[in-house]
Protein backbone atom coordinates (compact mmCIF):
# COMPACT_ATOMS: atom_id res chain seq x y z
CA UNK A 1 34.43 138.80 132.82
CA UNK A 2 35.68 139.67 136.35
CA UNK A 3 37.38 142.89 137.14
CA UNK A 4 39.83 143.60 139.80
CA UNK A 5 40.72 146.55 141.55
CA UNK A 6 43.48 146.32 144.41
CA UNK A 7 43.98 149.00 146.63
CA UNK A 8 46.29 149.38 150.49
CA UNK A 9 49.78 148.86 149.55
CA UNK A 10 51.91 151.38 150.62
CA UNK A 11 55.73 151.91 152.42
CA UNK A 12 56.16 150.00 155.93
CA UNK A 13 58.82 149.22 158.39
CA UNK A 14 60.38 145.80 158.72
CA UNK A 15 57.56 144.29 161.29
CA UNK A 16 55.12 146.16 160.51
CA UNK A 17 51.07 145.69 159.22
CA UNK A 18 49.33 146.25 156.00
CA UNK A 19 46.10 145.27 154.68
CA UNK A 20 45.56 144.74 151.07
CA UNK A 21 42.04 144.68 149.65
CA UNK A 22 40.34 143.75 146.14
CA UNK A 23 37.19 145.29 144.66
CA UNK A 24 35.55 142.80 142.47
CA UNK A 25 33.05 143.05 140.01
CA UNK A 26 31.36 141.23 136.97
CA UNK A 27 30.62 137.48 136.52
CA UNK A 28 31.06 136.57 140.58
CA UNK A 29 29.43 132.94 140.16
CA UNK A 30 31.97 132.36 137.94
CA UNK A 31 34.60 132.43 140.27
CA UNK A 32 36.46 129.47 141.79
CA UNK A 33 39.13 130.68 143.53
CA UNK A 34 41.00 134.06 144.37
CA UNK A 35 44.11 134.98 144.91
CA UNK A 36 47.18 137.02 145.66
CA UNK A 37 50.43 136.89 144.18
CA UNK A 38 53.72 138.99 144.28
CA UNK A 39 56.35 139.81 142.03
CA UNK A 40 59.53 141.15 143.24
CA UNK A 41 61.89 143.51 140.77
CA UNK A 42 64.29 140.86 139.09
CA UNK A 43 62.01 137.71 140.14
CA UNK A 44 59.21 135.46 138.70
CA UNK A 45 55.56 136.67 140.14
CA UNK A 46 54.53 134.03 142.61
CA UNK A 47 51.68 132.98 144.63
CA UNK A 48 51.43 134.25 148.07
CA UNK A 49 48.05 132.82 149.00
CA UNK A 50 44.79 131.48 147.73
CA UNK A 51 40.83 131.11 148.62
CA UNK A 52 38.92 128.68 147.33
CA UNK A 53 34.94 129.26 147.33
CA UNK A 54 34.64 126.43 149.71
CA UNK A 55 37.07 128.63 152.07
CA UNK A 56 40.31 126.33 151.52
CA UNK A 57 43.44 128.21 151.87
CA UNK A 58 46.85 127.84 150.55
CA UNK A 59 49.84 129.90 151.65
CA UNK A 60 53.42 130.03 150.11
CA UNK A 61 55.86 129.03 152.70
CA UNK A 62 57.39 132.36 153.24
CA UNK A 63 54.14 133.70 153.97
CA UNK A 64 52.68 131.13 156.51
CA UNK A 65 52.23 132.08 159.42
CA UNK A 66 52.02 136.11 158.70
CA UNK A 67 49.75 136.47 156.31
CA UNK A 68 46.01 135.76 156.08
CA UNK A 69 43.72 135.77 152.93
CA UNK A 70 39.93 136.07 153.37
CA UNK A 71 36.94 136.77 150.87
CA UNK A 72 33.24 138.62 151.97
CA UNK A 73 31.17 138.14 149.77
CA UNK A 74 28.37 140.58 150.48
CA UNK A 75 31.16 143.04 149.87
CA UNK A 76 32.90 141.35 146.66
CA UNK A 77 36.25 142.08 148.08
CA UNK A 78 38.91 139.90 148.85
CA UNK A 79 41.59 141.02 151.51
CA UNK A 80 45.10 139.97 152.59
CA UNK A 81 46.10 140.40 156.15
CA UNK A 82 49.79 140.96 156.07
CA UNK A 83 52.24 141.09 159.18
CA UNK A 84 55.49 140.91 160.62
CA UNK A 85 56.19 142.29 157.11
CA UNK A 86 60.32 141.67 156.25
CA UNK A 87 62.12 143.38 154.12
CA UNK A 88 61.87 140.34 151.11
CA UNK A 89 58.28 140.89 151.39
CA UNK A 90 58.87 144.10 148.96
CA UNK A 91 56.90 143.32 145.88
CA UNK A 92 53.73 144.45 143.50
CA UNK A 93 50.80 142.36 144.57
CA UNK A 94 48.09 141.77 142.28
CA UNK A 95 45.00 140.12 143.01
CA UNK A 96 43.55 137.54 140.63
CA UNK A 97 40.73 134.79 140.07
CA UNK A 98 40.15 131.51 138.61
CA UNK A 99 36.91 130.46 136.83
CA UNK A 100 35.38 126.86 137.58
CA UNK A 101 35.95 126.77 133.46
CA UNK A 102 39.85 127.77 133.71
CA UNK A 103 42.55 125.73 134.76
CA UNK A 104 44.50 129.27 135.09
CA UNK A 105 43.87 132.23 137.05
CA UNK A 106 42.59 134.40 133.79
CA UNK A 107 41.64 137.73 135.71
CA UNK A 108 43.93 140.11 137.15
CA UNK A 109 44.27 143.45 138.54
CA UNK A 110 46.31 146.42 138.07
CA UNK A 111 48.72 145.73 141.39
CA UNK A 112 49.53 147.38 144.27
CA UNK A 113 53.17 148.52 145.53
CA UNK A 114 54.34 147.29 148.63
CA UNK A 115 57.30 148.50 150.05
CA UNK A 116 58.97 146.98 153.37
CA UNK A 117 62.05 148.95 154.85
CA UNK A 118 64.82 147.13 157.32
């Protein structure tokens, strides 16, 4: 089992910075990849990026270019670098992982808020 703890979201201006980070703990060696996705009120969650543990990265299109996902692993944390932050960017973001044995990501966190005002 992996646990997830998310913490840094928080109310910002349109063009503005936050940093999100995730505390994990458990069964690291299990993990394949790690993630954050979003899910705005009325919409589908989504992926906004993803680490692999060879350090591939995958961003959603909306996010390219703004945001940056990056794992240390003598700290267990995973972080997302988010800025020029729009107003669409308004969503809870959750942090998750994927074990090599899953063909989902099967651990999430609680979520963070993140509110971006025009």
């Amino acid at each position: 089992q992996v646990q997830l703890v998310e913490s840094g979201g928080g109310l910002v201006q349109a063009g503005g910075s936050l940093r999100l980070s995730c505390a994990a703990s458990g069964s690291m060696l299990s993990i394949n990849a790690m993630g954050w996705f979003r899910q705005a009120p009325g919409k589908q969650r989504e992926s906004a990026a993803i680490i692999t543990s060879g350090g591939h990265t995958n961003y959603a299109d909306s996010v390219k270019g703004r945001f940056t996902i990056s794992r240390d692993y003598a700290k267990n944390t995973l972080y997302l670098q988010m800025n020029s932050l729009k107003p669409e960017d308004t969503a809870v973001y959750y942090c998750a992982a994927k074990k090599y044995d899953s063909r989902w990501f099967d651990s999430w966190g609680q979520g963070t808020q993140v509110t971006v005002s025009s």
